[in-house]
Protein backbone atom coordinates (compact mmCIF):
# COMPACT_ATOMS: atom_id res chain seq x y z
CA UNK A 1 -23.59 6.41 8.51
CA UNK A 2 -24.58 4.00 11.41
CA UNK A 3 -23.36 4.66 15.07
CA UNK A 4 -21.45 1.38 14.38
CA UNK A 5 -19.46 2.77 11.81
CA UNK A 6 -15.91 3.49 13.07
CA UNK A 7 -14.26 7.17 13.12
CA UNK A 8 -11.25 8.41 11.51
CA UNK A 9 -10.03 7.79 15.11
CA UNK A 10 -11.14 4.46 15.83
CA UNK A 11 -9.49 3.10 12.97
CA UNK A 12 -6.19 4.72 13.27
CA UNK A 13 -6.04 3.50 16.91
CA UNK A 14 -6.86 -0.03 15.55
CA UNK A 15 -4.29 0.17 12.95
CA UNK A 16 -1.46 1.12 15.13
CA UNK A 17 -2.31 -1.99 17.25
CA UNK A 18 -1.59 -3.95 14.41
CA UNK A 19 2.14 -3.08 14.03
CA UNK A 20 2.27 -3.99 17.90
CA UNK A 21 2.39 -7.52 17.49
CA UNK A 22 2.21 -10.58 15.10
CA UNK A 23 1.92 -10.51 11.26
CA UNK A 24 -1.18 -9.31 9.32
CA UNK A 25 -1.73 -8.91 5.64
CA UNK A 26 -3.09 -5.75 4.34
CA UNK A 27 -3.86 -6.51 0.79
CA UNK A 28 -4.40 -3.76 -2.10
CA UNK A 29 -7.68 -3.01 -3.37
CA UNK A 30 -7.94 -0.35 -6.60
CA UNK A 31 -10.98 0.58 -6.41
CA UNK A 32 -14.43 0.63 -4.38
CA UNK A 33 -15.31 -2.82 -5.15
CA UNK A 34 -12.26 -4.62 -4.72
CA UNK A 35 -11.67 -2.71 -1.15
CA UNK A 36 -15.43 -3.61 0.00
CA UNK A 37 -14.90 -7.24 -1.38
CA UNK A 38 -11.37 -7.66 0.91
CA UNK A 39 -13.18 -5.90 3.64
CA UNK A 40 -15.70 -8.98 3.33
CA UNK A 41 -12.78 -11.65 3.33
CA UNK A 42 -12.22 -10.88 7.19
CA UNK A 43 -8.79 -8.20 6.09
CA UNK A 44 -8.08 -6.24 8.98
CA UNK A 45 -6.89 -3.58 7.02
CA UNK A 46 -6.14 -2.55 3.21
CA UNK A 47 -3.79 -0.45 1.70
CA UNK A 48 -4.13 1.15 -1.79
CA UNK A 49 -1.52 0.17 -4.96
CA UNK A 50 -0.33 3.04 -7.34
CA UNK A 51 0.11 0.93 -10.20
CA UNK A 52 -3.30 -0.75 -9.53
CA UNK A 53 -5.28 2.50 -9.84
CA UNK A 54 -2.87 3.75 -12.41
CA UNK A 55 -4.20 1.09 -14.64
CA UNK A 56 -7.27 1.77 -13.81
CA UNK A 57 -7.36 5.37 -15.21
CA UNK A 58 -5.41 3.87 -18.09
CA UNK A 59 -1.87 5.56 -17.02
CA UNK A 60 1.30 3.53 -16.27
CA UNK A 61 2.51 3.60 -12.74
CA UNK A 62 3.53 7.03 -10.87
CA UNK A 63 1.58 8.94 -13.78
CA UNK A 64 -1.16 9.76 -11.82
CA UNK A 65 -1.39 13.58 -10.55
CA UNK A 66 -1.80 14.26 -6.67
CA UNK A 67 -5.69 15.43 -6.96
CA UNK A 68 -6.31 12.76 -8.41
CA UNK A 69 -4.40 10.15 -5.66
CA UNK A 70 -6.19 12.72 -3.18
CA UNK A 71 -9.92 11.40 -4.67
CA UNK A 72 -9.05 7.91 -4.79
CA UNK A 73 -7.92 7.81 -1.47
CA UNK A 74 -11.27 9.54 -0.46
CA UNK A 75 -13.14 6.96 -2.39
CA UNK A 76 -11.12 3.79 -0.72
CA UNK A 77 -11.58 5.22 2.97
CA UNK A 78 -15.55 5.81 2.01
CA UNK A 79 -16.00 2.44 0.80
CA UNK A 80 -14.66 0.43 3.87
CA UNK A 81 -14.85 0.32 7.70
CA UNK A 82 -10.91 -0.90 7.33
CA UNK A 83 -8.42 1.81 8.27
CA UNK A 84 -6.60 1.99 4.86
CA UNK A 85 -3.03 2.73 4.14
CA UNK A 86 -1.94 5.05 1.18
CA UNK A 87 0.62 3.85 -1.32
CA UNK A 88 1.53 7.80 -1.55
CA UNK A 89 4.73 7.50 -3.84
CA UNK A 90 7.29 10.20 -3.34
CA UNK A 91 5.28 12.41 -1.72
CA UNK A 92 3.98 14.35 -4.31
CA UNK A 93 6.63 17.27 -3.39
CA UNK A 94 9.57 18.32 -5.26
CA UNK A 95 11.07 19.70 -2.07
CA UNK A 96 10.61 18.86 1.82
CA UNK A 97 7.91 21.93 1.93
CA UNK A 98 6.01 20.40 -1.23
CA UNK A 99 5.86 16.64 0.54
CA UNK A 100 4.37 18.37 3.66
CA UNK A 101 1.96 20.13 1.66
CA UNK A 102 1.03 16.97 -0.08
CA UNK A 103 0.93 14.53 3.19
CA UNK A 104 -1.15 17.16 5.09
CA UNK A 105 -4.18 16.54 2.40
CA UNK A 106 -3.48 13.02 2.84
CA UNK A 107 -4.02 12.65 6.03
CA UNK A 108 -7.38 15.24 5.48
CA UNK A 109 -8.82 11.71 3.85
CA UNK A 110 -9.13 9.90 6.43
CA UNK A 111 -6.23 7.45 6.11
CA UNK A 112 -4.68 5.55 8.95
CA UNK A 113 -1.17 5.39 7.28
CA UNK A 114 0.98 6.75 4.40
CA UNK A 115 3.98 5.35 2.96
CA UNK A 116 6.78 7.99 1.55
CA UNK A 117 9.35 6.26 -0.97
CA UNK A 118 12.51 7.47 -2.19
CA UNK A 119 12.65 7.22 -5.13
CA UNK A 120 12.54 10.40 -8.19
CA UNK A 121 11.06 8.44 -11.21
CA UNK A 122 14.26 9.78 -12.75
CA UNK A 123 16.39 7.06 -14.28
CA UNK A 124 19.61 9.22 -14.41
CA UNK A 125 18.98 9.22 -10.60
CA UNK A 126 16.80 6.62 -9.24
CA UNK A 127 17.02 7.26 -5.89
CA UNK A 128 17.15 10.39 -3.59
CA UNK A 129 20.35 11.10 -2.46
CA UNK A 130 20.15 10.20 1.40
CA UNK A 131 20.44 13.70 3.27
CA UNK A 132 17.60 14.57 1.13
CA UNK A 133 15.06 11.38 1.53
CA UNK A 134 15.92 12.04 5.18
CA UNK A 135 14.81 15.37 5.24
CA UNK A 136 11.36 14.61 3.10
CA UNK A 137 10.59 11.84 5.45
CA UNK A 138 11.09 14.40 8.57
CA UNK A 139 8.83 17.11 6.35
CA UNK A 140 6.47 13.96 6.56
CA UNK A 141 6.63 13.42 10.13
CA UNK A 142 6.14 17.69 10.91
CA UNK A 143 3.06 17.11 8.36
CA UNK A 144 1.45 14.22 10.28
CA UNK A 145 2.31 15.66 13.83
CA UNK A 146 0.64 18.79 13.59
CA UNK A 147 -2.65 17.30 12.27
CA UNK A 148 -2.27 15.36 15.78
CA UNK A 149 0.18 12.46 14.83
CA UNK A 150 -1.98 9.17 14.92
CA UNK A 151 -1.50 8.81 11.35
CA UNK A 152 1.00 5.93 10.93
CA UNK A 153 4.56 6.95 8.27
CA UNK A 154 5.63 4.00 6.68
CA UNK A 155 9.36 4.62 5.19
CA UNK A 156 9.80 3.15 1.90
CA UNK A 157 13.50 2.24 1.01
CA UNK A 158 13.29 1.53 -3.11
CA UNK A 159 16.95 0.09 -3.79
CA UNK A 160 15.86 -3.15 -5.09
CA UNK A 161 13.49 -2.06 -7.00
CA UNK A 162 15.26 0.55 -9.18
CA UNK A 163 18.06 -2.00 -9.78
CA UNK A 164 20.05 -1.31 -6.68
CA UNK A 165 19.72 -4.43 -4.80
CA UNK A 166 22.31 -3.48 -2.43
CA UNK A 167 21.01 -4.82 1.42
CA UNK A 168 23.76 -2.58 3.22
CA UNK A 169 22.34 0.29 1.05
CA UNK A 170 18.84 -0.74 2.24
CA UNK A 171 19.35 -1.25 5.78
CA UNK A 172 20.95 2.34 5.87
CA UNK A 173 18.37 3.97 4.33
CA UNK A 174 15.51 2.39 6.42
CA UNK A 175 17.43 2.94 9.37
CA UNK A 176 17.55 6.75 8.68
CA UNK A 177 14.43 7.13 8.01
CA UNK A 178 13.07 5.29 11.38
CA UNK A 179 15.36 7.99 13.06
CA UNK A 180 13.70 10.45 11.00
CA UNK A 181 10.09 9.65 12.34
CA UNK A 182 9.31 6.19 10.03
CA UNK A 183 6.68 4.30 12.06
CA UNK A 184 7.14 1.47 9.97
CA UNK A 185 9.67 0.23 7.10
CA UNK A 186 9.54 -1.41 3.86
CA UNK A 187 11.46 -2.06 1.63
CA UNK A 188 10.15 -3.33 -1.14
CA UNK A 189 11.79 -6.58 -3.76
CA UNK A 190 13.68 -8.16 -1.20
CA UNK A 191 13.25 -11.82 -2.08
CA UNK A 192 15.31 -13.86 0.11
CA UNK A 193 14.91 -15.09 3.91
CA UNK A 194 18.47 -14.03 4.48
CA UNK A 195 17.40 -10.20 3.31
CA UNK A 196 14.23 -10.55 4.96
CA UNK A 197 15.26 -11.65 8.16
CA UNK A 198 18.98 -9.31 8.18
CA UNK A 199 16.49 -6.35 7.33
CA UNK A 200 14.19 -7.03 10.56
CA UNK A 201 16.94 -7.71 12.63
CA UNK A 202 18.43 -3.99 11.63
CA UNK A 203 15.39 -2.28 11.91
CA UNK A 204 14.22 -3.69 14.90
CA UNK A 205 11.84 -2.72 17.39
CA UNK A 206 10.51 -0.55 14.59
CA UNK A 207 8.18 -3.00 12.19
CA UNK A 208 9.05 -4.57 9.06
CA UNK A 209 6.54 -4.43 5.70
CA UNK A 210 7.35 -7.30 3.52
CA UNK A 211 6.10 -7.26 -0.09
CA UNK A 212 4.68 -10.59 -1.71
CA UNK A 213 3.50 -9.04 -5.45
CA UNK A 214 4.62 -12.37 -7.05
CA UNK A 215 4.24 -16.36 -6.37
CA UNK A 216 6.38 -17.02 -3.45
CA UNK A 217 7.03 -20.63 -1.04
CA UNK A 218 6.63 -17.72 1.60
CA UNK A 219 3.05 -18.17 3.83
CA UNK A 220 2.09 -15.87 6.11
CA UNK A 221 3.44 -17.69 9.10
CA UNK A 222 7.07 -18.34 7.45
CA UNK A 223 6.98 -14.45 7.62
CA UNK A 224 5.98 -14.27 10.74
CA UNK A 225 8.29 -16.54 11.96
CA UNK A 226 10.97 -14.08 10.24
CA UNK A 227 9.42 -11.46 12.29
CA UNK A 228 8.03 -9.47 9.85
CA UNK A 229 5.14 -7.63 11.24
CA UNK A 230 2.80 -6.98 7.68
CA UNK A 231 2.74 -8.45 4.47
CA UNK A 232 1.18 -6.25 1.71
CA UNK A 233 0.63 -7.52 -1.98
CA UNK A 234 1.16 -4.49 -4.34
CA UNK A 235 -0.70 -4.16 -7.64
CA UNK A 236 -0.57 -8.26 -7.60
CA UNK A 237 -4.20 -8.56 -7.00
CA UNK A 238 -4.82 -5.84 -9.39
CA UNK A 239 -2.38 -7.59 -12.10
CA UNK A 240 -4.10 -11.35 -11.60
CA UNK A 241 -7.61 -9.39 -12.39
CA UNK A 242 -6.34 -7.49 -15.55
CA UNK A 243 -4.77 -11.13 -16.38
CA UNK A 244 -8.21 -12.87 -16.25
CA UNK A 245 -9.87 -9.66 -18.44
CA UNK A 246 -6.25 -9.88 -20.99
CA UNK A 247 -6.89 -13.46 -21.72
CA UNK A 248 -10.40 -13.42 -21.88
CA UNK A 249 -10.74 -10.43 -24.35
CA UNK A 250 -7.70 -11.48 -26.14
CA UNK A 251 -9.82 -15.05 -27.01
CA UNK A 252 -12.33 -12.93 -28.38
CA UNK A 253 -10.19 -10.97 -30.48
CA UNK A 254 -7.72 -13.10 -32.00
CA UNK A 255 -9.96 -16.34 -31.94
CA UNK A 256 -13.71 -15.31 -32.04
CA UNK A 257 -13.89 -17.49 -28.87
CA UNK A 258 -15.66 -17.13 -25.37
CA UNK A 259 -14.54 -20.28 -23.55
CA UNK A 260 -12.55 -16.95 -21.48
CA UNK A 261 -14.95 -17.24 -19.46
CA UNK A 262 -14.49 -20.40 -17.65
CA UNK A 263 -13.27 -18.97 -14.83
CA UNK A 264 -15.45 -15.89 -14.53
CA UNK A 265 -16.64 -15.72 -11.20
CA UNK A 266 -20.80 -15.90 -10.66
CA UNK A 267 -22.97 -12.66 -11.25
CA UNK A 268 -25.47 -14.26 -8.60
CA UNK A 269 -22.89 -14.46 -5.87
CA UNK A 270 -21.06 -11.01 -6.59
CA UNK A 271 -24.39 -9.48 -6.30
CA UNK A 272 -25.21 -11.51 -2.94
CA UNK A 273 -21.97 -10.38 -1.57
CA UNK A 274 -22.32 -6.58 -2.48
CA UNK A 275 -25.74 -6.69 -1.49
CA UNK A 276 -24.13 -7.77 2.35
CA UNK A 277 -20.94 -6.07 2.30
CA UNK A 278 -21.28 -3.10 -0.15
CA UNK A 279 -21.01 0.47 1.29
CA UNK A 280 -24.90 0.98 0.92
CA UNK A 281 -25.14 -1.44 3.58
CA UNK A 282 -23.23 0.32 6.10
CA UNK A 283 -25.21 3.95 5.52
């Protein structure tokens, strides 16, 4: 790598500064590609998407095994000078030991942040019960601390999006887990400005992640203006490519047509823009 290239250091320092102040968005890339191409854009930081890289190893969503989430990360933080956020799911743990196992080789890759949610995957129970999300976001915080605590723990509060859209329920969770050691809280399918800007207030100074995964009025500086402090996407970038490939190869299929295509973008200028911003060119 080039003496320009950033350290592990550098670019957790650089992503703490962005939760100091202002709004940023840190989009999700799935793969090598899409990471270098956001890197390109001017991003000042990515984050990765479970679902996105679940469908790219043809799995649904939180069917992807840790070793696996452990090599992808690898392969995002190799492929971009961005520090880079893990979408790390539950933790990986099926007890507060097993989540500190898990977070300690995620923070081995190089990441500048993790995010731990609460929810099981179990639709009998969709959420952890409190006292125990509490004490796998604290097994979190232990993890991070004694591998010298510059990694960033994003708390993830999943109520609305395992059909408990309850915002007292929300704000109590996210609370708890800033006490617990959260850096930063989320909460993701609040829809709102009402929720949005309740949730800030209650979490505040801690910072807010706000989720924008479908088409919203919201811009980045009606967020801001709610104080929300990052704005990531999801697998929504990730879902409009698969919808481009879906109605393209469905033409072919169904019609024996190509006009697909249309909106393809340009071989020539994807190769001009890897050929600048790929990771070859930082080596």
């Amino acid at each position: 790598m080039s003496a320009a290239t950033p350290s592990t250091a550098d670019k957790r320092r650089a992503f703490r500064a962005l939760h100091d102040s202002g709004c940023f968005v840190i989009p999700n890339p799935w793969d090598a590609g899409s990471a270098s191409y956001l890197q390109g854009l001017g991003f000042k930081a990515l984050a990765t998407t479970s679902s996105g890289f679940a469908w790219s190893q043809a799995r649904p969503d939180n069917a992807v095994d840790r070793e696996s989430v452990l090599a992808h990360l690898r392969e995002i933080v190799a492929a971009t000078d961005l520090p880079v956020n893990a979408d790390f799911e539950s933790g990986f743990g099926a007890d507060a030991a097993g989540v500190a196992d898990s977070v300690r080789l995620a923070v081995a890759t190089g990441v500048a942040g993790l995010s731990i949610e609460d929810s099981t995957g179990r639709a009998e129970q969709p959420l952890f019960a409190l006292s125990e999300a509490v004490e796998r976001m604290r097994a979190a915080r232990r993890a991070i601390d004694a591998a010298g605590g510059d990694t960033l723990l994003v708390g993830r509060a999943e109520c609305f999006l395992v059909g408990r859209p309850d915002l007292a329920e929300t704000i109590e969770r996210l609370q708890a887990y800033a006490e617990a050691g959260a850096d930063c809280l989320y909460a993701p399918g609040l829809r709102t400005v009402d929720e949005i800007g309740a949730v800030v207030r209650a979490i505040a100074p801690k910072p807010f992640n706000l989720l924008i995964g479908t088409t919203s009025a919201l811009t980045v500086a009606d967020a801001a203006a709610l104080g929300v402090r990052r704005i990531s996407v999801g697998g929504a970038l990730a879902r409009a490519a698969w919808g481009g490939f879906q109605r393209a190869a469905k033409l072919i299929a169904e019609q024996g047509r190509f006009d697909g295509f249309a909106d393809a973008a340009s071989g020539k200028e994807l190769n001009a823009f890897f050929a600048v911003h790929g990771p070859h060119s930082r080596a």
